[in-house]
Protein backbone atom coordinates (compact mmCIF):
# COMPACT_ATOMS: atom_id res chain seq x y z
CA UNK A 1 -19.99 -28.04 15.90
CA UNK A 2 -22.67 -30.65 15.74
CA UNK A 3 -23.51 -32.70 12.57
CA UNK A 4 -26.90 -34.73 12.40
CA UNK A 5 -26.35 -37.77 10.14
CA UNK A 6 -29.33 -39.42 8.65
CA UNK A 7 -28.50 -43.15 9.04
CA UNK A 8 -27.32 -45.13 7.46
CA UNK A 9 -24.00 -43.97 9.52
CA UNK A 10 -20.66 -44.48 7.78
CA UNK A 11 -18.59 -46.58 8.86
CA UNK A 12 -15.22 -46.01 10.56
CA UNK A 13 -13.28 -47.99 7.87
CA UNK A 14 -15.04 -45.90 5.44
CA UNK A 15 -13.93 -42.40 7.13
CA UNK A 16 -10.22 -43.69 7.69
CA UNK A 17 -9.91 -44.34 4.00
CA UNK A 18 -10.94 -41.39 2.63
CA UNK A 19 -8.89 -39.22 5.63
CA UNK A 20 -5.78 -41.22 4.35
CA UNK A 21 -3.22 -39.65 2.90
CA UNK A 22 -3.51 -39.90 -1.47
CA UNK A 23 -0.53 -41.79 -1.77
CA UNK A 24 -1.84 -44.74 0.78
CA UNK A 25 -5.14 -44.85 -1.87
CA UNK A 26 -5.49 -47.65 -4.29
CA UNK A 27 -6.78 -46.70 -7.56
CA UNK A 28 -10.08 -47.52 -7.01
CA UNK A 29 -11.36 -46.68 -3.12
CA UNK A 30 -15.26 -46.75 -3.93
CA UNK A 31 -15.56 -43.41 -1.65
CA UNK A 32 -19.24 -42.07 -2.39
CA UNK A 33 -18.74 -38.77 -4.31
CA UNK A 34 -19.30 -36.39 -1.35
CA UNK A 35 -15.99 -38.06 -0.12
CA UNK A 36 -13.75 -38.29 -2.68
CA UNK A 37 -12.56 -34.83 -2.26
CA UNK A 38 -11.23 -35.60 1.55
CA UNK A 39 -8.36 -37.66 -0.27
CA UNK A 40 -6.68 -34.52 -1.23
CA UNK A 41 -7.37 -32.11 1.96
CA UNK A 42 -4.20 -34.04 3.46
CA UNK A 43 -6.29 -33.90 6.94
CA UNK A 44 -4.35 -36.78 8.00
CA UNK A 45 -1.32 -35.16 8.05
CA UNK A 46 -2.01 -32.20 9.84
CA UNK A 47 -0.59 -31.87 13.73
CA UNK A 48 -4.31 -31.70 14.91
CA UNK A 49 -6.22 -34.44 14.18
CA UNK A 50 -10.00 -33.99 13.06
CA UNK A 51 -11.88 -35.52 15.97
CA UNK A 52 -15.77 -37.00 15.64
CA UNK A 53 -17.65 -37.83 19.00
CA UNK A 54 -21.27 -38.81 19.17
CA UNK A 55 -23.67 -36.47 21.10
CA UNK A 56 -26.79 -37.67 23.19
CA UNK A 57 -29.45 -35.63 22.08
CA UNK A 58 -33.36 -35.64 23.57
CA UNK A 59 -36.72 -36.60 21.94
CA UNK A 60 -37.49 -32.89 22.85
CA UNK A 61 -34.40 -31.65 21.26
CA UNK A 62 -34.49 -33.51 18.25
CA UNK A 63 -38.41 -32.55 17.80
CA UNK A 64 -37.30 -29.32 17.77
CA UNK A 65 -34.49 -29.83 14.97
CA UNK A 66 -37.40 -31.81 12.73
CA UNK A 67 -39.38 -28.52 13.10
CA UNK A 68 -37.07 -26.32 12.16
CA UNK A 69 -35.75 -28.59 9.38
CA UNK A 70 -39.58 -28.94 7.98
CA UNK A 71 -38.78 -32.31 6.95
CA UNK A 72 -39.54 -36.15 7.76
CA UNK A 73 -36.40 -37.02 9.49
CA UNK A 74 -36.18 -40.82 10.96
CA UNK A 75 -34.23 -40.93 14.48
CA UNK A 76 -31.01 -39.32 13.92
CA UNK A 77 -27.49 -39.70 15.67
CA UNK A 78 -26.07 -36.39 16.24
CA UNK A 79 -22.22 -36.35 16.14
CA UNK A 80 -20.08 -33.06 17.68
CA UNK A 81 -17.12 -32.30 14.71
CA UNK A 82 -13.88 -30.69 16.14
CA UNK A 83 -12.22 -28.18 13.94
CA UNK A 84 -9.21 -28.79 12.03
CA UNK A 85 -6.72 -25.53 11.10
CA UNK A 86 -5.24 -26.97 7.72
CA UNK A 87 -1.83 -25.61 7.11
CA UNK A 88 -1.54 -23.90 3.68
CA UNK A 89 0.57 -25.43 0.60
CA UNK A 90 0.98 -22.04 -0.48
CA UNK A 91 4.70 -20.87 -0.21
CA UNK A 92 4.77 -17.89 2.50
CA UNK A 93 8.07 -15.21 2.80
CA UNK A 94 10.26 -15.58 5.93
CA UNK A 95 11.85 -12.54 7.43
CA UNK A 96 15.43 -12.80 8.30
CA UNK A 97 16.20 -13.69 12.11
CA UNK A 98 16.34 -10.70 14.44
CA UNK A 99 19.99 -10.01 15.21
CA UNK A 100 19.97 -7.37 18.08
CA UNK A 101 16.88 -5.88 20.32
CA UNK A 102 16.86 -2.35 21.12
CA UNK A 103 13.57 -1.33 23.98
CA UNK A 104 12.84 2.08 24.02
CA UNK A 105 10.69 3.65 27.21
CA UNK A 106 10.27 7.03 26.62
CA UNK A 107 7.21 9.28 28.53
CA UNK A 108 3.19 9.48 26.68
CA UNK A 109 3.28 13.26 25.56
CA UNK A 110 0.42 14.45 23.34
CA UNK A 111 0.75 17.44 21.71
CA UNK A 112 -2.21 19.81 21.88
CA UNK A 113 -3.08 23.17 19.94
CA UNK A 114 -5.15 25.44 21.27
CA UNK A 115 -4.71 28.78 19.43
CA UNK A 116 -3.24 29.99 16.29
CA UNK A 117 -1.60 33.25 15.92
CA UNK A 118 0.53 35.56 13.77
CA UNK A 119 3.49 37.33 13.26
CA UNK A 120 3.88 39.58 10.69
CA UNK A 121 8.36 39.33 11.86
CA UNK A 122 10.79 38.15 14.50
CA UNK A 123 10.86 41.33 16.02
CA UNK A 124 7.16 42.15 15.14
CA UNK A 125 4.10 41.93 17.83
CA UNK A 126 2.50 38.19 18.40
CA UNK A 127 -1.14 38.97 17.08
CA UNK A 128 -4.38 37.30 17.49
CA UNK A 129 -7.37 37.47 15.07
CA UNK A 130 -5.22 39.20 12.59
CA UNK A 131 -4.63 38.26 8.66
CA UNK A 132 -2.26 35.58 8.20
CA UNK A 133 -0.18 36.25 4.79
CA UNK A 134 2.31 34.77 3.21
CA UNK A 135 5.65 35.27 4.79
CA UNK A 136 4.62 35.68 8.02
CA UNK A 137 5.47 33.21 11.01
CA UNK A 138 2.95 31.45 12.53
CA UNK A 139 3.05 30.88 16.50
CA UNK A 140 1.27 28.07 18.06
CA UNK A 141 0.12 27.69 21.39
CA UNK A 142 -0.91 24.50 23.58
CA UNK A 143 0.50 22.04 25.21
CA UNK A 144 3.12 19.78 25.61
CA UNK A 145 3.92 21.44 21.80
CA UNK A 146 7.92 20.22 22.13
CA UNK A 147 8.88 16.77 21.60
CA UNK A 148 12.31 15.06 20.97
CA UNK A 149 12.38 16.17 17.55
CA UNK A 150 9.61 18.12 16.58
CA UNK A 151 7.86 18.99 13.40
CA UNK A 152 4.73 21.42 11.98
CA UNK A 153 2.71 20.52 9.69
CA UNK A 154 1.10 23.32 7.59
CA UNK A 155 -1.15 21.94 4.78
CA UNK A 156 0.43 18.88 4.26
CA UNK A 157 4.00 20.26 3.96
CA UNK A 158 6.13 19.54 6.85
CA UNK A 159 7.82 22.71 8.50
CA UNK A 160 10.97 21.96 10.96
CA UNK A 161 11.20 24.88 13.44
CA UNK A 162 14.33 26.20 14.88
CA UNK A 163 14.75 24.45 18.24
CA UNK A 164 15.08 27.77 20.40
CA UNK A 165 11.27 28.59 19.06
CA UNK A 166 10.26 25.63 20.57
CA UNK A 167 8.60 25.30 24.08
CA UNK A 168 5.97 23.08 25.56
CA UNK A 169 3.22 26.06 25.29
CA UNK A 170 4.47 27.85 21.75
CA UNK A 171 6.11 27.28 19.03
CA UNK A 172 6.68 29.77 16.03
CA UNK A 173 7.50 28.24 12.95
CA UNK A 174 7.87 30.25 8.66
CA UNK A 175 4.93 29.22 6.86
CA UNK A 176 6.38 27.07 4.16
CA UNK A 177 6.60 27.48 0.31
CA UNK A 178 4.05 26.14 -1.77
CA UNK A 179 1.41 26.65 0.34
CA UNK A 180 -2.07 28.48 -1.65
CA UNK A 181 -4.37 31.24 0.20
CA UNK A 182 -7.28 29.18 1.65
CA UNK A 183 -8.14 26.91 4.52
CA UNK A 184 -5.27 25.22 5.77
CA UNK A 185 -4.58 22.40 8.42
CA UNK A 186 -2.16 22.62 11.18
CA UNK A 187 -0.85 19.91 13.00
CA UNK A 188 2.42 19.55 15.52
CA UNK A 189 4.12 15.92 15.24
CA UNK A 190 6.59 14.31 17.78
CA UNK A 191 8.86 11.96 16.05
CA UNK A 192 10.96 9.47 17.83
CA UNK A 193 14.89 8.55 17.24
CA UNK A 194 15.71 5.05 17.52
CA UNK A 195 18.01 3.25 16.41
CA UNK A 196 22.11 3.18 16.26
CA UNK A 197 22.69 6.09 14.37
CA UNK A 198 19.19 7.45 15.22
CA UNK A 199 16.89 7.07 12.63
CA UNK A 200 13.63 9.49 12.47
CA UNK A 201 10.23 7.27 13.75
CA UNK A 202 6.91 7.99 13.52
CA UNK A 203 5.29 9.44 16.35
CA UNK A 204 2.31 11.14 18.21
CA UNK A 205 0.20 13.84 16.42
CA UNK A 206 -1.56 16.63 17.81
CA UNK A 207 -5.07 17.42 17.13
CA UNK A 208 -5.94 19.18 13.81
CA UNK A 209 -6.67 22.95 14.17
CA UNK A 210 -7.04 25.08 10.81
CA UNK A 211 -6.35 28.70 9.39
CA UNK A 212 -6.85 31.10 6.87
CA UNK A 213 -4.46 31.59 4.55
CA UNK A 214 -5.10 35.09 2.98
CA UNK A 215 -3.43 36.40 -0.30
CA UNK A 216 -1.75 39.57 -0.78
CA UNK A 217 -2.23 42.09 -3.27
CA UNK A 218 1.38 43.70 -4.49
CA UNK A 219 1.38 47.19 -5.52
CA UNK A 220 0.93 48.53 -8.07
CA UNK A 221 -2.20 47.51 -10.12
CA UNK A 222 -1.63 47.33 -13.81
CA UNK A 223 -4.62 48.53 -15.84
CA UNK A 224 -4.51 47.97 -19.91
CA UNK A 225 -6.86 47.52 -22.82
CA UNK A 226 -9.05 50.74 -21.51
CA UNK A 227 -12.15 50.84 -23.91
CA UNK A 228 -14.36 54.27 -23.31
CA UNK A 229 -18.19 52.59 -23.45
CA UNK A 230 -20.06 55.77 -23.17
CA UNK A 231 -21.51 57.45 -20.19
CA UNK A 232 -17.87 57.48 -18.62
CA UNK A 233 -18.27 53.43 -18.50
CA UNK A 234 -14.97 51.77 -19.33
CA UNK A 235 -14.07 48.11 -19.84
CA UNK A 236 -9.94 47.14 -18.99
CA UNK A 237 -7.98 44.22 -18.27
CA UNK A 238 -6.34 44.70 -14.53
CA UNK A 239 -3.41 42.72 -14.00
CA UNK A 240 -2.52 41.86 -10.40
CA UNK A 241 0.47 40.28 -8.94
CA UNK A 242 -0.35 38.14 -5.75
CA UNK A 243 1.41 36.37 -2.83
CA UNK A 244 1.15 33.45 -2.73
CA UNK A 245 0.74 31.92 -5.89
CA UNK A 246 -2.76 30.90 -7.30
CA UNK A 247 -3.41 27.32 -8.04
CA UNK A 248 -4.91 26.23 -11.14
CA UNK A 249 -7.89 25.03 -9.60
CA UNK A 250 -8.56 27.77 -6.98
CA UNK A 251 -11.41 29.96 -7.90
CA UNK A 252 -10.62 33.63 -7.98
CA UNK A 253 -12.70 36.90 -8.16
CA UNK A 254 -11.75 40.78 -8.34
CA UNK A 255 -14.00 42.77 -6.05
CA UNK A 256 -13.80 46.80 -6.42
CA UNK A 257 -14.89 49.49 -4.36
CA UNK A 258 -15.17 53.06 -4.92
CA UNK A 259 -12.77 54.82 -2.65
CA UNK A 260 -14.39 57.30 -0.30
CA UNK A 261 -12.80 60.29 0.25
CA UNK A 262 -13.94 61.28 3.89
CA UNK A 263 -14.74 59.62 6.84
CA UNK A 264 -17.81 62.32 6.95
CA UNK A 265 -21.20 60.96 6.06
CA UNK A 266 -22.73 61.57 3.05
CA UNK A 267 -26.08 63.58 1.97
CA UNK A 268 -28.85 61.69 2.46
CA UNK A 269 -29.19 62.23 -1.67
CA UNK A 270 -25.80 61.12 -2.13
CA UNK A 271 -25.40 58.08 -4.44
CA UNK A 272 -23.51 54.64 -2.64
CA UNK A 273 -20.12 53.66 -3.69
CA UNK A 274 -20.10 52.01 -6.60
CA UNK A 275 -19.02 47.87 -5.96
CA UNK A 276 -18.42 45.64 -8.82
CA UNK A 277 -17.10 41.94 -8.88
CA UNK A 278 -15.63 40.34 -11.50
CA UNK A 279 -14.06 36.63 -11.85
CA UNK A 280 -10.74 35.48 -12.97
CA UNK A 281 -10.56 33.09 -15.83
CA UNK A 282 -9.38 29.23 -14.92
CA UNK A 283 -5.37 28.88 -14.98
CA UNK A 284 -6.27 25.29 -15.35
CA UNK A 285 -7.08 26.40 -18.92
CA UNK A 286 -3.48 28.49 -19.31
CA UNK A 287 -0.50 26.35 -21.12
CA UNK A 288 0.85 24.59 -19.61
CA UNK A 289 -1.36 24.55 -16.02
CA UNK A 290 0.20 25.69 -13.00
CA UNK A 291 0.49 27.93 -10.19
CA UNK A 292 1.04 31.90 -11.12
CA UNK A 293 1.76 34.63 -9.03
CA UNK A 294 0.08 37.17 -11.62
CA UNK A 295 -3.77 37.34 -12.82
CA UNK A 296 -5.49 39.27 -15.35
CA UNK A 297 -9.22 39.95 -14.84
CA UNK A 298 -11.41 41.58 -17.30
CA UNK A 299 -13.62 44.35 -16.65
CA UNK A 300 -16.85 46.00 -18.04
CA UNK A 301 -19.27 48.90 -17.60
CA UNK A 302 -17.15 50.25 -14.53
CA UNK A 303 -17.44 53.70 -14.41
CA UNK A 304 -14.37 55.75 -14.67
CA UNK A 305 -12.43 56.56 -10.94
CA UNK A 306 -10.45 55.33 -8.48
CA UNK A 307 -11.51 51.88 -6.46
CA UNK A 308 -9.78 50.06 -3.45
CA UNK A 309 -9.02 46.08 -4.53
CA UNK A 310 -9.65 42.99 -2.99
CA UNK A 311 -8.85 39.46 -4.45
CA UNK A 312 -10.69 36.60 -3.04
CA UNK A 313 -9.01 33.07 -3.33
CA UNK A 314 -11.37 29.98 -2.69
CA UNK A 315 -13.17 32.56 -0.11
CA UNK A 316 -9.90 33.88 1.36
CA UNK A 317 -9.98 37.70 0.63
CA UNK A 318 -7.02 40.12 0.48
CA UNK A 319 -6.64 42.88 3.35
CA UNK A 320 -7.37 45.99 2.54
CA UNK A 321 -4.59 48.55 4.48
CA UNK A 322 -5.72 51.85 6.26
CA UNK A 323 -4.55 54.94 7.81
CA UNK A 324 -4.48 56.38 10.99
CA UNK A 325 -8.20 57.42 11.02
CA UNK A 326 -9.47 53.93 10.02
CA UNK A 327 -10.02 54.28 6.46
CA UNK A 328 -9.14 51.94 3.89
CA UNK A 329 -6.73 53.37 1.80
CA UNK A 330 -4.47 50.69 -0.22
CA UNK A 331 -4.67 48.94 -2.54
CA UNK A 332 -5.55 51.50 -5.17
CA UNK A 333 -6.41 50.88 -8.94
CA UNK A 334 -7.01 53.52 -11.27
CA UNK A 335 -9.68 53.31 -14.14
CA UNK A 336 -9.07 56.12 -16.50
C-alpha cells in the first residue's frame, strides 16, 4: 500500500526505536503519541519484517491526490508500506499427530428419484397415483438408488431397507414410525465405510422429492352425547380412531357426507346431499400434549342419517373405500 507523509519525514532512528522490541526501550523513548503503541505490536520480532520503500510519484499524480484530498498539501513523499502478518499471542489447540493414512477412491454415484409409489404389501400390486397410508411400503424409483450402504430418508427419520429391495432403479423401503399424515420429504443417502473396523461416513444425497402422507380412518365410528335439537337436527360427539397418530399441532377437521343410496340420478326436485364440516379441538391444549391416535369432534344441527367420513390432517384427507360399482361406501357413521 502507499502512505503519503506530510514532511517533516521521520527519521530512521526514530522508526527503529519505536519497532524495537519493549524490553530494548528505556523508560523514557520520547516516541510522539501516534507511535508509542508500535512498542508493544512486537513487529520486530515477527519472521517478516515490515518493509518501507519510497515511491516516485508525478506532479500530475500528486495534483490529483490534492484534489481528491480537498486540502492544501505542500510536496509530499509518497512511501509504498509492505504488509506484516503478526502472529497471535493468543494460545491456539494442537491436534495430536496423524498416526496412520488410510485413501479411499471409490466411484461419483448420485442418487436420483424420479417417482414415488406405493404398496399397500409385499405381495400386493406396485401402484402409482394411489393413497399412501400408514403401513404401507413405499417403492422408489431412479437412479443409481443403491450405494455401499444405503439409507431412506422419510421425513427426517432415517429408514434402512433390506438389502435384497435394493437396486440401482428401485428401492422399497416400510414407512417408519412416528411419521404424521401430511407432506413429507423423501430423500435416498449413500453412506461410506471407512475406516478399520468400518465406521459409517457421510455421504452423497439424492435430490428431495415429497409425498402425501394420508391418514386412515379405523372402523367403527363411535357416536355419543346425541342431543335431539328439533326438526330431526342432532348435535353428538364422534370419536374416531386414526392411523397414524395426530400431532399436537396438526390441524384437523371432520367432513361428512350424506351417503347416497344409488348410483341413479336424482329428480331434478330432489334436495343435494347434505355436507357438513366440523373442526377438531387443539391436542396441544390436551394434558399433557402429544400425539393421539383417537379424536373427538363435536357436532351440531346435523340432521339425523347415515354420512360417509373423511378426516383431513394439515390438508391430507382420509380415503373414502368403494364397491364394485364405484360408489363410496366406507367409512360409515351413524347419527341417530
Amino acid at each position: 500500500m502507499q502512505l503519503l507523509h506530510e514532511t517533516p519525514v521521520l527519521s530512521r532512528e526514530l522508526i527503529r526505536t519505536a519497532l524495537a522490541p519493549t524490553a530494548s526501550l528505556p523508560v523514557t523513548t520520547g516516541l510522539p503519541a501516534n507511535l508509542q503503541a508500535l512498542t508493544n505490536s512486537d513487529l520486530a520480532e515477527q519472521v517478516e519484517q515490515i518493509k518501507i520503500t519510497p515511491e516516485t510519484l508525478s506532479t500530475e499524480e500528486l495534483a490529483k491526490l490534492w484534489t481528491v484530498f480537498q486540502a492544501k498539501y505542500r510536496p509530499t513523499a509518497a512511501y509504498v508500506v509492505s504488509v506484516v502478518l503478526i502472529e497471535s499471542q493468543r494460545p491456539t489447540r494442537s491436534a495430536l499427530p496423524v498416526r496412520a493414512r488410510k485413501l479411499y477412491a471409490v466411484p461419483f454415484r448420485h442418487p436420483v428419484i424420479e417417482q414415488i409409489q406405493s404398496q399397500a404389501t409385499d405381495d400386493a400390486p406396485i401402484l402409482s397415483n394411489e393413497p399412501i397410508l400408514a403401513g404401507h411400503l413405499l417403492v422408489i424409483r431412479g437412479q443409481q438408488l443403491r450405494g455401499e450402504e444405503t439409507i431412506v430418508r422419510i421425513g427426517g427419520i432415517e429408514a434402512a431397507p433390506d438389502s435384497a429391495d435394493v437396486t440401482d432403479t428401485r428401492i422399497v423401503v416400510a414407512l417408519p414410525a412416528g411419521l404424521e399424515a401430511g407432506m413429507q420429504g423423501v430423500q435416498v443417502v449413500h453412506r461410506l465405510l471407512m475406516g478399520e473396523p468400518p465406521v459409517s461416513h457421510h455421504g452423497v444425497e439424492s435430490n428431495l422429492t415429497a409425498f402425501v402422507l394420508r391418514p386412515r380412518i379405523v372402523e367403527p365410528i363411535g357416536v355419543s352425547d346425541v342431543v335431539d335439537m328439533g326438526g330431526g337436527l342432532r348435535s353428538a360427539t364422534v370419536q374416531l380412531t386414526v392411523a397414524p397418530d395426530i400431532g399436537p399441532s396438526q390441524r384437523v377437521v371432520l367432513l361428512l357426507n350424506e351417503l347416497v343410496t344409488s348410483m341413479a340420478s336424482p329428480p331434478e326436485d330432489a334436495p343435494s346431499p347434505r355436507a357438513y364440516s366440523f373442526p377438531a379441538p387443539s391436542l396441544a391444549l390436551a394434558s399433557p400434549p402429544g400425539p393421539s391416535a383417537t379424536v373427538s369432534v363435536a357436532i351440531d344441527d346435523v340432521q339425523a342419517g347415515t354420512y360417509l367420513a373423511r378426516l383431513q390432517v394439515d390438508g391430507a384427507e382420509s380415503p373414502l373405500g368403494s364397491d364394485a360399482t364405484g360408489r363410496f361406501t366406507s367409512p360409515q357413521v351413524v347419527i341417530p
